[in-house]
Every structure is written in structure tokens, then in C-alpha cells.
Protein backbone atom coordinates (compact mmCIF):
# COMPACT_ATOMS: atom_id res chain seq x y z
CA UNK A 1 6.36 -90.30 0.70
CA UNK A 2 7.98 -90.06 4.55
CA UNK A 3 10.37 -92.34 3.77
CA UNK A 4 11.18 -90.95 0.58
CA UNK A 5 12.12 -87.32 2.39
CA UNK A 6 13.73 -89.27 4.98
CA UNK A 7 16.12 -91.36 2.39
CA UNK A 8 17.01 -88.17 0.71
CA UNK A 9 18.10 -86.13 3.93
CA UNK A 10 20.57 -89.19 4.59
CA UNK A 11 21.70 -89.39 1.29
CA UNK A 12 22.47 -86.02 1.21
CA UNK A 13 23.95 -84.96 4.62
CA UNK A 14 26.06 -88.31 4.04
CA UNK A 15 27.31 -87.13 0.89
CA UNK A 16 27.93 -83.58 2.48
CA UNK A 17 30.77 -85.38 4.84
CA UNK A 18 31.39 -83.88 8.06
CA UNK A 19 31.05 -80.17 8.70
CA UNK A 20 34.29 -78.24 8.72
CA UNK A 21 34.50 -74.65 10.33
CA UNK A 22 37.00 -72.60 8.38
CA UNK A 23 37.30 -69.33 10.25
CA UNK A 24 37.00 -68.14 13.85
CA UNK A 25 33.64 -66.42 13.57
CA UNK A 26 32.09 -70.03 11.78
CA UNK A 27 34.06 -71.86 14.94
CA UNK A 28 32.46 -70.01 17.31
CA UNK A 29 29.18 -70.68 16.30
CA UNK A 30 29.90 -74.94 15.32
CA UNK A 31 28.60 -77.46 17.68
CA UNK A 32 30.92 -79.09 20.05
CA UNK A 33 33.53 -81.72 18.02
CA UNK A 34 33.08 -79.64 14.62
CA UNK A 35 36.45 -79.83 13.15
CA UNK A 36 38.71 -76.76 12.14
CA UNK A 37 40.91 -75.78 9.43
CA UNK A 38 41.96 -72.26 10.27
CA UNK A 39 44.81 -69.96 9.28
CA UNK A 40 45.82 -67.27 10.93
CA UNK A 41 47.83 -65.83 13.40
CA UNK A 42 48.85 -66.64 17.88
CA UNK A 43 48.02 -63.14 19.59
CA UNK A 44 49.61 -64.22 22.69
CA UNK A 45 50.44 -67.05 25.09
CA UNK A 46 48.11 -67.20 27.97
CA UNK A 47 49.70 -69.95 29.75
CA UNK A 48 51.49 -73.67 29.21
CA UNK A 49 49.42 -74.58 26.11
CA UNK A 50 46.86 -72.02 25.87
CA UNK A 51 46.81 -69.42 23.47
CA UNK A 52 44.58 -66.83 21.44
CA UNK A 53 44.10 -66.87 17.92
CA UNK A 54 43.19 -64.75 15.57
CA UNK A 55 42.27 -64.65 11.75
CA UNK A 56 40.76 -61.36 11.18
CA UNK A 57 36.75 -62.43 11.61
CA UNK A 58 37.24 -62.82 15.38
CA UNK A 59 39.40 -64.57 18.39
CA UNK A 60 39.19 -67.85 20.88
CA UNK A 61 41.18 -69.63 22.82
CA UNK A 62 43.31 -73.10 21.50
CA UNK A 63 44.86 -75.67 23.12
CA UNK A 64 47.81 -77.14 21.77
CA UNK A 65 48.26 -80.37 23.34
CA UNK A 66 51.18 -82.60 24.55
CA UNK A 67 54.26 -80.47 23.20
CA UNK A 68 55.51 -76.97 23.86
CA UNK A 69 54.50 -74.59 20.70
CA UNK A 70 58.05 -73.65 18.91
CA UNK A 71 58.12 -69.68 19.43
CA UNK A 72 59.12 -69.38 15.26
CA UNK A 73 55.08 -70.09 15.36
CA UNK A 74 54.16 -67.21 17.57
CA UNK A 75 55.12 -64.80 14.56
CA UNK A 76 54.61 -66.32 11.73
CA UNK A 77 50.89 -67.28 9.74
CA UNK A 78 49.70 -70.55 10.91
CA UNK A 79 47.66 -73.62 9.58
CA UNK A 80 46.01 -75.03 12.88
CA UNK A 81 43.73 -77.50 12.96
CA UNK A 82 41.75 -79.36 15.70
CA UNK A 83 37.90 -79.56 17.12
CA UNK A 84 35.64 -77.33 18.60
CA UNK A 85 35.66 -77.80 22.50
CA UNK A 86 33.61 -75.86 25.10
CA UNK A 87 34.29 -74.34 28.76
CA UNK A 88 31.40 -72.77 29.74
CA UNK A 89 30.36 -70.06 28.08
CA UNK A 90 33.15 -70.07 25.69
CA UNK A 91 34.10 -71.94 22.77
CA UNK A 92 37.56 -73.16 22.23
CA UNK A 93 39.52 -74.84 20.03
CA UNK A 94 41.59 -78.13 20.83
CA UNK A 95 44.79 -78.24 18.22
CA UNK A 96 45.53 -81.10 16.47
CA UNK A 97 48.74 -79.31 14.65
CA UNK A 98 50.13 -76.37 13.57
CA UNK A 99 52.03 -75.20 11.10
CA UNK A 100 53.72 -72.57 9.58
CA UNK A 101 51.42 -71.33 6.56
CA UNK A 102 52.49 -71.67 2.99
């Protein structure tokens, strides 16, 4: 009967694939590597690479890594996504890409 309640836990978190946090409120509250598919908008550059985000259910910090963020993106809706990274206290998000939303 154990194994039988064990099979059907795997069976069914495998067939639930890997969890995907869809706004900033969910991200803030995913385990470290959750993936991200967020839109929304940049609220301002904090420095080389770092940036806060917004999409209306809360803020955090990304990191868009290896390549300067065209400033067309820093007004415009965006499709970001990336994984869930911590510093501390805080949860971030590590960018994958961004685009301009559609």
C-alpha cells in the first residue's frame, strides 16, 4: 500500500513538470532555481546589470547577465525570464532574456 502512495506521488509530480513562477509575488515565495516567466515592467537601473522589476503583485531585483540591457527595454512591457536566486534575505531573479512584450 506504501509503495502504491509512493508510485503515485512520482507519477504525478513527474507529470506536473517543473514548477514555473509566473508573477513577482509567486517568485518571491519559489525555492531557489524555480524558473520564471514574468511580464512586466524595469522600475529603474540600480547598477551595471541590476535592476527592479515590477508587475503589479510586487518588486525584486534581476540580473541580466553578460550584455548591457538596450534602454528601448527600460520603457516598454517586458517578457523576462530566468531562475530564482537568493542573497540573503532577499530573493532575486537571474535573467535568462528579455524581451519586449507582444
Amino acid at each position: 500500500m506504501v509503495f502504491l502512495l509512493l508510485t503515485c506521488v512520482f507519477v504525478t509530480t513527474a507529470m506536473a513538470g517543473h514548477p514555473v513562477a509566473k508573477t513577482v509575488a509567486e517568485a518571491k515565495v519559489s525555492a531557489v532555481d524555480t524558473d520564471v516567466a514574468l511580464t512586466g515592467r524595469f522600475v529603474k537601473k540600480i547598477n551595471d546589470g541590476s535592476f527592479l522589476f515590477s508587475d503589479g503583485t510586487g518588486e525584486l531585483l534581476v540580473h541580466v547577465m553578460g550584455a548591457e540591457l538596450d534602454p528601448s527595454l527600460m520603457t516598454a512591457d517586458v517578457d523576462l525570464t530566468g531562475m530564482v536566486v537568493q542573497d540573503f534575505m532577499y530573493t532575486e531573479v537571474r535573467a535568462e532574456s528579455v524581451s519586449v512584450h507582444n
